[in-house]
PDB file of N, CA and C in Angstrom:
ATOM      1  N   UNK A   1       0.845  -1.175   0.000  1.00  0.00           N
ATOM      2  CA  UNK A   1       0.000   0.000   0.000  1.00  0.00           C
ATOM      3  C   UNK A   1       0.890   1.237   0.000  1.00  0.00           C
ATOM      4  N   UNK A   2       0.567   2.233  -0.985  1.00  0.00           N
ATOM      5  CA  UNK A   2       1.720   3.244  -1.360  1.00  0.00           C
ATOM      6  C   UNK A   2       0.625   4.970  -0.101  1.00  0.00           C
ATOM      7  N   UNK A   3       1.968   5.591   0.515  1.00  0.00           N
ATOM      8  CA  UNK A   3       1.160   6.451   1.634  1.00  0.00           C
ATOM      9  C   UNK A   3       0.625   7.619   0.716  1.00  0.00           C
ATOM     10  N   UNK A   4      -0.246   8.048   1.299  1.00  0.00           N
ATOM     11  CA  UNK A   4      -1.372   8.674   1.162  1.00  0.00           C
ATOM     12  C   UNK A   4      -0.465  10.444   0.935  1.00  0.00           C
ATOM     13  N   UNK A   5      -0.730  11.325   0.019  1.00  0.00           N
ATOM     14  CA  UNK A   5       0.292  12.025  -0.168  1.00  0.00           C
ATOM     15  C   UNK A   5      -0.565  13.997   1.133  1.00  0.00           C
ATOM     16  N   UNK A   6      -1.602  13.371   1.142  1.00  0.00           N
ATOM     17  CA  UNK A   6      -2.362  14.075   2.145  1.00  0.00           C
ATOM     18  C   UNK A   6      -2.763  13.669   3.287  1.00  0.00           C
ATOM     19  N   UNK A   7      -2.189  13.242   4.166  1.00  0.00           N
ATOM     20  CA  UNK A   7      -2.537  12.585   5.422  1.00  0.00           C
ATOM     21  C   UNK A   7      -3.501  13.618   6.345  1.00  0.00           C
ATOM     22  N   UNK A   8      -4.692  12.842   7.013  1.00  0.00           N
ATOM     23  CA  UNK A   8      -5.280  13.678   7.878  1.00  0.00           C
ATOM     24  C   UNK A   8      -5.559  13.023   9.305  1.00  0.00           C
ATOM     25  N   UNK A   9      -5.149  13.945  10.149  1.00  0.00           N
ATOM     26  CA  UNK A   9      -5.759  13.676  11.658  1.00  0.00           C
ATOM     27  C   UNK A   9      -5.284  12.547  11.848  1.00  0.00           C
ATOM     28  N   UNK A  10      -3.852  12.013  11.882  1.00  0.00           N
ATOM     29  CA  UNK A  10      -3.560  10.729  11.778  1.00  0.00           C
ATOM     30  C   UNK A  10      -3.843   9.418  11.300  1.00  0.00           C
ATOM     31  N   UNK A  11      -5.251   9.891  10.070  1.00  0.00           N
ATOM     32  CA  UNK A  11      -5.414   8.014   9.566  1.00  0.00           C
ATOM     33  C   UNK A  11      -4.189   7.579   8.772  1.00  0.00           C
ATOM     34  N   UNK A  12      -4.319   6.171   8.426  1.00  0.00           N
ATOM     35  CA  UNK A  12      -3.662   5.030   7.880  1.00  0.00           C
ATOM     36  C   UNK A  12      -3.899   5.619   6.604  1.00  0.00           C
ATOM     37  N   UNK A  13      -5.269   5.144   6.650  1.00  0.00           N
ATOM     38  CA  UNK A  13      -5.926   5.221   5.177  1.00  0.00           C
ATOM     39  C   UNK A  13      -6.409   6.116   4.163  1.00  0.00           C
ATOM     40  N   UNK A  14      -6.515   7.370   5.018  1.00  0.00           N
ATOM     41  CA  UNK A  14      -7.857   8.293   4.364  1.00  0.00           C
ATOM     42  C   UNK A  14      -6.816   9.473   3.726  1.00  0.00           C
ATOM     43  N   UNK A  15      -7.437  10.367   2.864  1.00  0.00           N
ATOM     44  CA  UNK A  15      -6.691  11.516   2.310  1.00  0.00           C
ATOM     45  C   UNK A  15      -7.869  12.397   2.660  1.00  0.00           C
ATOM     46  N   UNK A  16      -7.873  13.553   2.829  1.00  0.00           N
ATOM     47  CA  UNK A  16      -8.619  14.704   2.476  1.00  0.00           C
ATOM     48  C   UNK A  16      -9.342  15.034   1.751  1.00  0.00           C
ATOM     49  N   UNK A  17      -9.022  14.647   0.770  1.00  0.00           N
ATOM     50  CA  UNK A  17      -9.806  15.059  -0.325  1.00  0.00           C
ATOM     51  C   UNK A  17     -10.923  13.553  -0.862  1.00  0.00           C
ATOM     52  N   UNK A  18     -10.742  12.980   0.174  1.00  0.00           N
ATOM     53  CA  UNK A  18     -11.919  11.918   0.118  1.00  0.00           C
ATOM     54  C   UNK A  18     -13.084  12.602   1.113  1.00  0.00           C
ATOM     55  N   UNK A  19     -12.676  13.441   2.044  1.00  0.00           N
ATOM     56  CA  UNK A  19     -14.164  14.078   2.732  1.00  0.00           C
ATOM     57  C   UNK A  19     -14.565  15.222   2.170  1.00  0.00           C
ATOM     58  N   UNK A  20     -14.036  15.985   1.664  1.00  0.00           N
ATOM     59  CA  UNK A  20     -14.067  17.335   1.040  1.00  0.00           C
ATOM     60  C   UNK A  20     -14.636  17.481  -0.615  1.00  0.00           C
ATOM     61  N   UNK A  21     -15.240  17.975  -1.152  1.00  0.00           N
ATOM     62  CA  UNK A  21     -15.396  17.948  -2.627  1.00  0.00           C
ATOM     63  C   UNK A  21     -14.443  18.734  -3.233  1.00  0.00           C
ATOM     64  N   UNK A  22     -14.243  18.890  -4.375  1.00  0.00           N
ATOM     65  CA  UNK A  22     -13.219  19.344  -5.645  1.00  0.00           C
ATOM     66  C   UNK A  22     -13.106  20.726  -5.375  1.00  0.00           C
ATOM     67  N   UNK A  23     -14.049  21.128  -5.432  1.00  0.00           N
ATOM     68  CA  UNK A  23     -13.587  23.204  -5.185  1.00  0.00           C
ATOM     69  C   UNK A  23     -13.475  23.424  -3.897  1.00  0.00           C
ATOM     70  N   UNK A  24     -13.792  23.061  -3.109  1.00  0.00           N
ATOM     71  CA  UNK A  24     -13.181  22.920  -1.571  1.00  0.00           C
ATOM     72  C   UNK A  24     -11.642  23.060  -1.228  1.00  0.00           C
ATOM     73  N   UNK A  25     -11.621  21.328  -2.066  1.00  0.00           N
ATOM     74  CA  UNK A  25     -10.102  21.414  -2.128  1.00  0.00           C
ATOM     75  C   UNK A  25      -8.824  21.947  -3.320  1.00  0.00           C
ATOM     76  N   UNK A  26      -9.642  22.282  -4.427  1.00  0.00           N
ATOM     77  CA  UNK A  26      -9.571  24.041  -4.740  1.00  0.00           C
ATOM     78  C   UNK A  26      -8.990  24.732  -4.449  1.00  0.00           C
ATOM     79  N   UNK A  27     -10.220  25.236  -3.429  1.00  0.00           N
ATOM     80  CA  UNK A  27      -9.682  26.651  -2.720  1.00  0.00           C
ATOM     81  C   UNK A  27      -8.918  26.247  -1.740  1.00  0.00           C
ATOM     82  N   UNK A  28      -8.953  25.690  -0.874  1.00  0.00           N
ATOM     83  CA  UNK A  28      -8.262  25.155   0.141  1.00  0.00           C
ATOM     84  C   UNK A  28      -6.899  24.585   0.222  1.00  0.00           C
ATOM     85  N   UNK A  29      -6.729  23.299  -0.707  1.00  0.00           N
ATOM     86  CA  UNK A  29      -5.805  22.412  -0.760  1.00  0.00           C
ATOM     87  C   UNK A  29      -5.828  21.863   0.521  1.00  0.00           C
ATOM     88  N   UNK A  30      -4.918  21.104   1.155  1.00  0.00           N
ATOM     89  CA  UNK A  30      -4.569  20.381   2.351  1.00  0.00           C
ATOM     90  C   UNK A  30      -5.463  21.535   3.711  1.00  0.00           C
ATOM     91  N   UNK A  31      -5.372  22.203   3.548  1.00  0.00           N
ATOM     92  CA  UNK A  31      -5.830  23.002   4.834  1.00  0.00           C
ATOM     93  C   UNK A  31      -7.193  22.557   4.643  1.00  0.00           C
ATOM     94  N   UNK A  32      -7.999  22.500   3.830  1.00  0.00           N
ATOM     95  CA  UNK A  32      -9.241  22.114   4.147  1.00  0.00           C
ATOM     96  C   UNK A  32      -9.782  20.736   4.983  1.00  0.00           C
ATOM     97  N   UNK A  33      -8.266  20.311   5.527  1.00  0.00           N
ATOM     98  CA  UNK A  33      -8.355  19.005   6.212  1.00  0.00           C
ATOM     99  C   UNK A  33      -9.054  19.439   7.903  1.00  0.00           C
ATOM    100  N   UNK A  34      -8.607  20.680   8.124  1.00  0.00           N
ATOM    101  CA  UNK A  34      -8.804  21.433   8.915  1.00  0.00           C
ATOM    102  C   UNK A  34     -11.140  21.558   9.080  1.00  0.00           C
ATOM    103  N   UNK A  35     -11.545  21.281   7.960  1.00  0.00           N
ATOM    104  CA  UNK A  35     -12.796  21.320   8.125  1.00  0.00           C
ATOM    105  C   UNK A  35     -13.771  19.838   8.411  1.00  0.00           C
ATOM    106  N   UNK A  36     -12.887  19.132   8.451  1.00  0.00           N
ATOM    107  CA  UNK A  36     -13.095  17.528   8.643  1.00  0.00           C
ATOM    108  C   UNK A  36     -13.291  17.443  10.329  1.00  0.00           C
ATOM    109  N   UNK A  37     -13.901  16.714  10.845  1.00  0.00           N
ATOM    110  CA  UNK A  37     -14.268  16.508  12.083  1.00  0.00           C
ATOM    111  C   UNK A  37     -13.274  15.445  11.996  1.00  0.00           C
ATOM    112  N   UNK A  38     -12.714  15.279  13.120  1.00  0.00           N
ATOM    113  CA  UNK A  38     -11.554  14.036  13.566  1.00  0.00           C
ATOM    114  C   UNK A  38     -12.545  12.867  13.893  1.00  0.00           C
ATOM    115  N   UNK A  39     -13.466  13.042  14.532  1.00  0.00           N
ATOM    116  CA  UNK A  39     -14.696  11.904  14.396  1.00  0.00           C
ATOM    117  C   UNK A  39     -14.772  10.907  13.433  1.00  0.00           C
ATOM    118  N   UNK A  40     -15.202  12.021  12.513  1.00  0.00           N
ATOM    119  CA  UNK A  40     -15.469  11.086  11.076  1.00  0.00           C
ATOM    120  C   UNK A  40     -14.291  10.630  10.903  1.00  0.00           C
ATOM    121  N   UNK A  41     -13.267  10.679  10.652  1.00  0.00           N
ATOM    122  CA  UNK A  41     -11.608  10.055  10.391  1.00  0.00           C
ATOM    123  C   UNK A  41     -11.749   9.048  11.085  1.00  0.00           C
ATOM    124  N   UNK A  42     -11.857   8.556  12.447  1.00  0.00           N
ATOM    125  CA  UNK A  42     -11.704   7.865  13.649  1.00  0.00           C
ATOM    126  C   UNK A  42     -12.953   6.685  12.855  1.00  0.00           C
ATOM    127  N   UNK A  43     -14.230   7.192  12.430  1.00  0.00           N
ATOM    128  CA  UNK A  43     -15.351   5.909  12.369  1.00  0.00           C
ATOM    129  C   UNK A  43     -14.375   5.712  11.166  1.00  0.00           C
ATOM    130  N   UNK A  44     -14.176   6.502   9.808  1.00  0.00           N
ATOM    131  CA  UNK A  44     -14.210   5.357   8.630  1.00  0.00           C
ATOM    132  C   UNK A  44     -12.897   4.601   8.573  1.00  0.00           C
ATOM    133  N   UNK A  45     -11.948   5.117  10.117  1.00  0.00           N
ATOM    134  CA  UNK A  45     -10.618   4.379   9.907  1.00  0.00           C
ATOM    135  C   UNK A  45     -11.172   2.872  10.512  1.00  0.00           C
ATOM    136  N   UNK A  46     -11.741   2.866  11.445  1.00  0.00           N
ATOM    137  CA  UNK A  46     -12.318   2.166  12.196  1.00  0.00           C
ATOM    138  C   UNK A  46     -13.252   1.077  11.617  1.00  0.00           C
ATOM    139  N   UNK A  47     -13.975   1.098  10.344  1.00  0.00           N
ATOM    140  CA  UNK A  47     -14.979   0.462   9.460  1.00  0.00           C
ATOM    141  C   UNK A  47     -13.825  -0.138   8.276  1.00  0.00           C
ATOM    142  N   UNK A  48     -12.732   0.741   8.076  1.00  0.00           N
ATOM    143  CA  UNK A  48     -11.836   0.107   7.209  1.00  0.00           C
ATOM    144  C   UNK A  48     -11.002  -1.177   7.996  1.00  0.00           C
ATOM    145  N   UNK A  49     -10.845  -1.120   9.053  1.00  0.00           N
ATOM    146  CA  UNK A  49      -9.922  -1.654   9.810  1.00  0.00           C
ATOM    147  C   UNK A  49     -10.918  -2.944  10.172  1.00  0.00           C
ATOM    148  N   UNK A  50     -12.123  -2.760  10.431  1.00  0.00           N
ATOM    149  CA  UNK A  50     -12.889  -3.733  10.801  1.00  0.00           C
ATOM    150  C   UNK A  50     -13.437  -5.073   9.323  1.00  0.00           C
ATOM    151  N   UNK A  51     -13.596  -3.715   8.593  1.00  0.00           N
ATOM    152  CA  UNK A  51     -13.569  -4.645   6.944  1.00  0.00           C
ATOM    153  C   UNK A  51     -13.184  -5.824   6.390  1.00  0.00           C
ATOM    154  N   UNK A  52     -11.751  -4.545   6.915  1.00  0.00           N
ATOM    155  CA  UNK A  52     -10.287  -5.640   6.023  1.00  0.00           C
ATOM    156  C   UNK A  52     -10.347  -5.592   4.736  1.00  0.00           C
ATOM    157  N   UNK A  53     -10.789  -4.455   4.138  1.00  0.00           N
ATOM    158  CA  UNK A  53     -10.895  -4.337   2.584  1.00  0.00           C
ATOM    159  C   UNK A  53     -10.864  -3.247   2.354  1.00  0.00           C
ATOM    160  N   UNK A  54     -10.084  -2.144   1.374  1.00  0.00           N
ATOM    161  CA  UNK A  54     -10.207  -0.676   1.296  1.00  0.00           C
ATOM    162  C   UNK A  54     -12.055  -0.291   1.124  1.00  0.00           C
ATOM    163  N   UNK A  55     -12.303   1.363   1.879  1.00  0.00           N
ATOM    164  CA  UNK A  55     -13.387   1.317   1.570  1.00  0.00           C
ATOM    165  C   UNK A  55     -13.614   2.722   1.078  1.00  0.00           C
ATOM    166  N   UNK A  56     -14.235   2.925   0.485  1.00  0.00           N
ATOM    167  CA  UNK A  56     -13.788   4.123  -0.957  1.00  0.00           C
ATOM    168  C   UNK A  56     -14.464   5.502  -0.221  1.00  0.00           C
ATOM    169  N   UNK A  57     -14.763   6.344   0.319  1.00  0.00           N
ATOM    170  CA  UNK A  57     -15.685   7.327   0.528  1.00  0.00           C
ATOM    171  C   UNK A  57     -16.092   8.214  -0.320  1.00  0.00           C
ATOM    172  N   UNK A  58     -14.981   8.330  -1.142  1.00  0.00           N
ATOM    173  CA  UNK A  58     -15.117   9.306  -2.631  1.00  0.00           C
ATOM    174  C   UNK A  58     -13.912   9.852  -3.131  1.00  0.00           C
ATOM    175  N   UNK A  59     -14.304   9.326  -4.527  1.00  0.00           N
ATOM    176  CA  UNK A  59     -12.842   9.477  -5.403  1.00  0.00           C
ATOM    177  C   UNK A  59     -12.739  10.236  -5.897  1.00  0.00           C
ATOM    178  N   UNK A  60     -13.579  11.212  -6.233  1.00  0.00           N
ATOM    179  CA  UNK A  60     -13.191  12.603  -7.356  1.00  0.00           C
ATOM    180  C   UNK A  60     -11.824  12.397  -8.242  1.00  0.00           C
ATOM    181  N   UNK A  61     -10.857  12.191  -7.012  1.00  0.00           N
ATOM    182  CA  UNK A  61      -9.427  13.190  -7.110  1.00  0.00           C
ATOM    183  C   UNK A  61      -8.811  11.741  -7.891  1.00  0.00           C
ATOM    184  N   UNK A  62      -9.081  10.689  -8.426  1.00  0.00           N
ATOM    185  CA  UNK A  62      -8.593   9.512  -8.773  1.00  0.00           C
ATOM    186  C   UNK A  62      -8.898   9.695 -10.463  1.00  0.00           C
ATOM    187  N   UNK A  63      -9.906  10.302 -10.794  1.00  0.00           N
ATOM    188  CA  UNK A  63     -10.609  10.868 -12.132  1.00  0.00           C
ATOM    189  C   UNK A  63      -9.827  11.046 -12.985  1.00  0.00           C
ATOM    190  N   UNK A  64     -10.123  10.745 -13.952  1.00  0.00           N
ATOM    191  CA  UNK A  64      -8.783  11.182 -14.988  1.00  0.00           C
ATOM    192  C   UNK A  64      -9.353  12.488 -15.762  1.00  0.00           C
ATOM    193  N   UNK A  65      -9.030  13.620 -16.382  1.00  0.00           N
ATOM    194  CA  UNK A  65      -9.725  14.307 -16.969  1.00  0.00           C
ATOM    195  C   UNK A  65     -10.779  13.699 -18.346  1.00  0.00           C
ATOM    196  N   UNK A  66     -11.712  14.270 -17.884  1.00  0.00           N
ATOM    197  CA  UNK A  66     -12.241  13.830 -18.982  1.00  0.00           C
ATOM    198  C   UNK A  66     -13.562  13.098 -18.830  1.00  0.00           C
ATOM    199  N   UNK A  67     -13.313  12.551 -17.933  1.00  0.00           N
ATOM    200  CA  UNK A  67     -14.248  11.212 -17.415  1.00  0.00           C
ATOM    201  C   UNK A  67     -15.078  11.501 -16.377  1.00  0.00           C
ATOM    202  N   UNK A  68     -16.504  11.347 -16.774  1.00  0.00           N
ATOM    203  CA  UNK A  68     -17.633  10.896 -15.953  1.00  0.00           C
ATOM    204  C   UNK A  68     -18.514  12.740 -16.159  1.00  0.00           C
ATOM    205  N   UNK A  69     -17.895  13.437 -17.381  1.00  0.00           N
ATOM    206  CA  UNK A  69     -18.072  14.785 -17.901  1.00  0.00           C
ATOM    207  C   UNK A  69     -19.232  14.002 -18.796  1.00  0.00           C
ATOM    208  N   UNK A  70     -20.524  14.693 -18.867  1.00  0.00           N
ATOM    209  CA  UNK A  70     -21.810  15.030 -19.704  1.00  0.00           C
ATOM    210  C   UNK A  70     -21.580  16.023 -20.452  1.00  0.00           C
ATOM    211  N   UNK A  71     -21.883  15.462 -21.495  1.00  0.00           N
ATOM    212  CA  UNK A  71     -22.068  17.237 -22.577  1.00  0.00           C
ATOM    213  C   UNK A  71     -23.418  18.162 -22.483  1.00  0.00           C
TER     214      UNK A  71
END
């Protein structure tokens, strides 16, 4: 497993920009990690860990350009 290049609130697993949407992290970049409740970090590290299987919350930032765009 290759580390996470945005680490938040100490998870393993999670990046930032899996709780945050696209212009958020935008405007923000990494500081918008700052609007994340440490809570939420703590349950979905906690549901991943219990899993035992990655568990996706939202990928935006994985997108390639181009893709999942409507005309």
């Amino acid at each position: 497993m290759t580390k996470m290049e945005y680490p938040i609130h100490g998870s393993r697993w999670y990046d930032c920009r899996e709780f945050v949407d696209p212009r958020t992290f935008g405007l923000l970049g990494e500081k918008s990690a700052c609007l994340i409740d440490p809570a939420i970090i703590r349950v979905a590290d906690l549901l991943r860990e219990k899993a035992g299987v990655s568990v996706v919350v939202n990928n935006w930032h994985f997108a390639k350009p181009g893709e999942g765009e409507t005309g």
